[in-house]
N, C-alpha and C. Protein backbone atom coordinates (compact mmCIF):
# COMPACT_ATOMS: atom_id res chain seq x y z
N UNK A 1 0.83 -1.20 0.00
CA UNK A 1 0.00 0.00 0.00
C UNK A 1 0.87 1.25 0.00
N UNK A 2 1.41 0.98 0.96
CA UNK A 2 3.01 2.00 1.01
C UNK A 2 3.58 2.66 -0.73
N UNK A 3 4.16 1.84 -0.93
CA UNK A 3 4.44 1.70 -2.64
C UNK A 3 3.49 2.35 -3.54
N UNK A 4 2.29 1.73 -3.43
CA UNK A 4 1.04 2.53 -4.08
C UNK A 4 0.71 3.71 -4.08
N UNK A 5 1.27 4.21 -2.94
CA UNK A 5 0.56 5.60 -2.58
C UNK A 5 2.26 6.16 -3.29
N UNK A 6 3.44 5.89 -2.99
CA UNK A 6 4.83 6.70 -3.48
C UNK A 6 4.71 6.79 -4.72
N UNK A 7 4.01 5.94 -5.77
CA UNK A 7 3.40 5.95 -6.77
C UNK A 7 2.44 7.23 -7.29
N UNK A 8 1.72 7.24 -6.45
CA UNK A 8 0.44 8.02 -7.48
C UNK A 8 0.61 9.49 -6.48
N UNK A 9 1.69 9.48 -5.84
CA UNK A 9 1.76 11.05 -4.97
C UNK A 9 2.66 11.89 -5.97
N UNK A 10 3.69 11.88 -6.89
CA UNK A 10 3.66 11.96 -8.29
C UNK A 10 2.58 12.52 -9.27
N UNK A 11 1.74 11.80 -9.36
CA UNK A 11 1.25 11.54 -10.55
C UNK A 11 -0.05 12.84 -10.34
N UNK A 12 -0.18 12.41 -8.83
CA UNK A 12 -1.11 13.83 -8.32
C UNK A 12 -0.59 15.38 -8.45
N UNK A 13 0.61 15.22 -8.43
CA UNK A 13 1.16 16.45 -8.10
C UNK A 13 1.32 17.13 -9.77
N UNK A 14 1.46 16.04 -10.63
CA UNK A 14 2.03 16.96 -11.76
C UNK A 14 0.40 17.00 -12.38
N UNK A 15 -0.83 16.30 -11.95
CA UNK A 15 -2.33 16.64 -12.21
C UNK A 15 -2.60 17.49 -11.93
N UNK A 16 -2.34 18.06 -10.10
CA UNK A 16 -3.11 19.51 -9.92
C UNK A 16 -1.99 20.21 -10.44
N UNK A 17 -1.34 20.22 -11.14
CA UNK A 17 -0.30 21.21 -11.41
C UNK A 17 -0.43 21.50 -13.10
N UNK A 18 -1.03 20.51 -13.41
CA UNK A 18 -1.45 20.61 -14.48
C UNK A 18 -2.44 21.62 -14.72
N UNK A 19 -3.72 21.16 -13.68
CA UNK A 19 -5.19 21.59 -13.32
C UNK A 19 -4.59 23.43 -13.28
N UNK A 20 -3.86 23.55 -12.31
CA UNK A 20 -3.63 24.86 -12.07
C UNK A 20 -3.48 25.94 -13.19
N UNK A 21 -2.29 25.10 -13.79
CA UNK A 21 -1.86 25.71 -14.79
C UNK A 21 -2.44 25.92 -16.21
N UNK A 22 -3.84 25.10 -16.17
CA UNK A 22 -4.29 25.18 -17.33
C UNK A 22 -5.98 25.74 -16.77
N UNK A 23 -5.83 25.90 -16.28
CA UNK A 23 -7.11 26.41 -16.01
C UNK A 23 -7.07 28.07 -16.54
N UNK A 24 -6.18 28.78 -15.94
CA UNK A 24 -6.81 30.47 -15.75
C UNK A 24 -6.23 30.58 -18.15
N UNK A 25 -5.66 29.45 -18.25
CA UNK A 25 -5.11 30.09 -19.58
C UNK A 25 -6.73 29.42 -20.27
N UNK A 26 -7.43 28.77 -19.80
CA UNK A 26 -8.74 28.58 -20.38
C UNK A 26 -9.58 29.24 -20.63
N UNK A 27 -9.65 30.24 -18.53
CA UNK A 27 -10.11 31.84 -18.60
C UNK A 27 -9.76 32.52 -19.66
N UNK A 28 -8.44 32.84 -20.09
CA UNK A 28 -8.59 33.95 -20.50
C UNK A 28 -8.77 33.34 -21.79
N UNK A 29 -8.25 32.28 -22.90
CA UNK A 29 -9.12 31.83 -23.69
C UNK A 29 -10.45 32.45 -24.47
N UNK A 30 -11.52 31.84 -23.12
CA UNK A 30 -12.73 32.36 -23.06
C UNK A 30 -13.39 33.57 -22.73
N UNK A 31 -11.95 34.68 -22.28
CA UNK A 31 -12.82 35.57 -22.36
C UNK A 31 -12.26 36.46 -23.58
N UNK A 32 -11.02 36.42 -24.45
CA UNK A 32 -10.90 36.69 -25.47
C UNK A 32 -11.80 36.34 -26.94
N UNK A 33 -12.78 35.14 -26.54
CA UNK A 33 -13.33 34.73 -27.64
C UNK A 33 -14.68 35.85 -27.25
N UNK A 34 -15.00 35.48 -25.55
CA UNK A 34 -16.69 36.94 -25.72
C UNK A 34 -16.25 37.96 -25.79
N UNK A 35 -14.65 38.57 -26.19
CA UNK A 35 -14.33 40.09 -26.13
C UNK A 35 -14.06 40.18 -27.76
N UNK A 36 -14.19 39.53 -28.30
CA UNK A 36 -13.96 39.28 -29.71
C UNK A 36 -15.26 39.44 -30.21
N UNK A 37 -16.10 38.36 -29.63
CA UNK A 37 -17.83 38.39 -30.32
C UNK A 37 -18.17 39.81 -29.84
N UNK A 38 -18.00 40.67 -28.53
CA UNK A 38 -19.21 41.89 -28.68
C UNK A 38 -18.68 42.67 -29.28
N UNK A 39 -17.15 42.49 -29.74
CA UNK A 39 -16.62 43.97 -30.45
C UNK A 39 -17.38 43.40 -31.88
């Protein structure tokens, strides 16, 4: 179980790090596409 967890404590870290990092570039993404449509 030990092992299992040294395993996926990794795999978590580069997920929310992922999550983090791709999230606000989604924001702004999306708000360049509704600042695009009302102009």
């Amino acid at each position: 179980m030990n092992v299992l967890k040294s395993i996926l404590q990794p795999c978590y870290a580069v997920i929310l790090a992922f999550v983090v990092l791709s999230s606000p570039s989604i924001c702004t993404a999306n708000n360049n596409v509704n600042f695009n449509a009302s102009k």
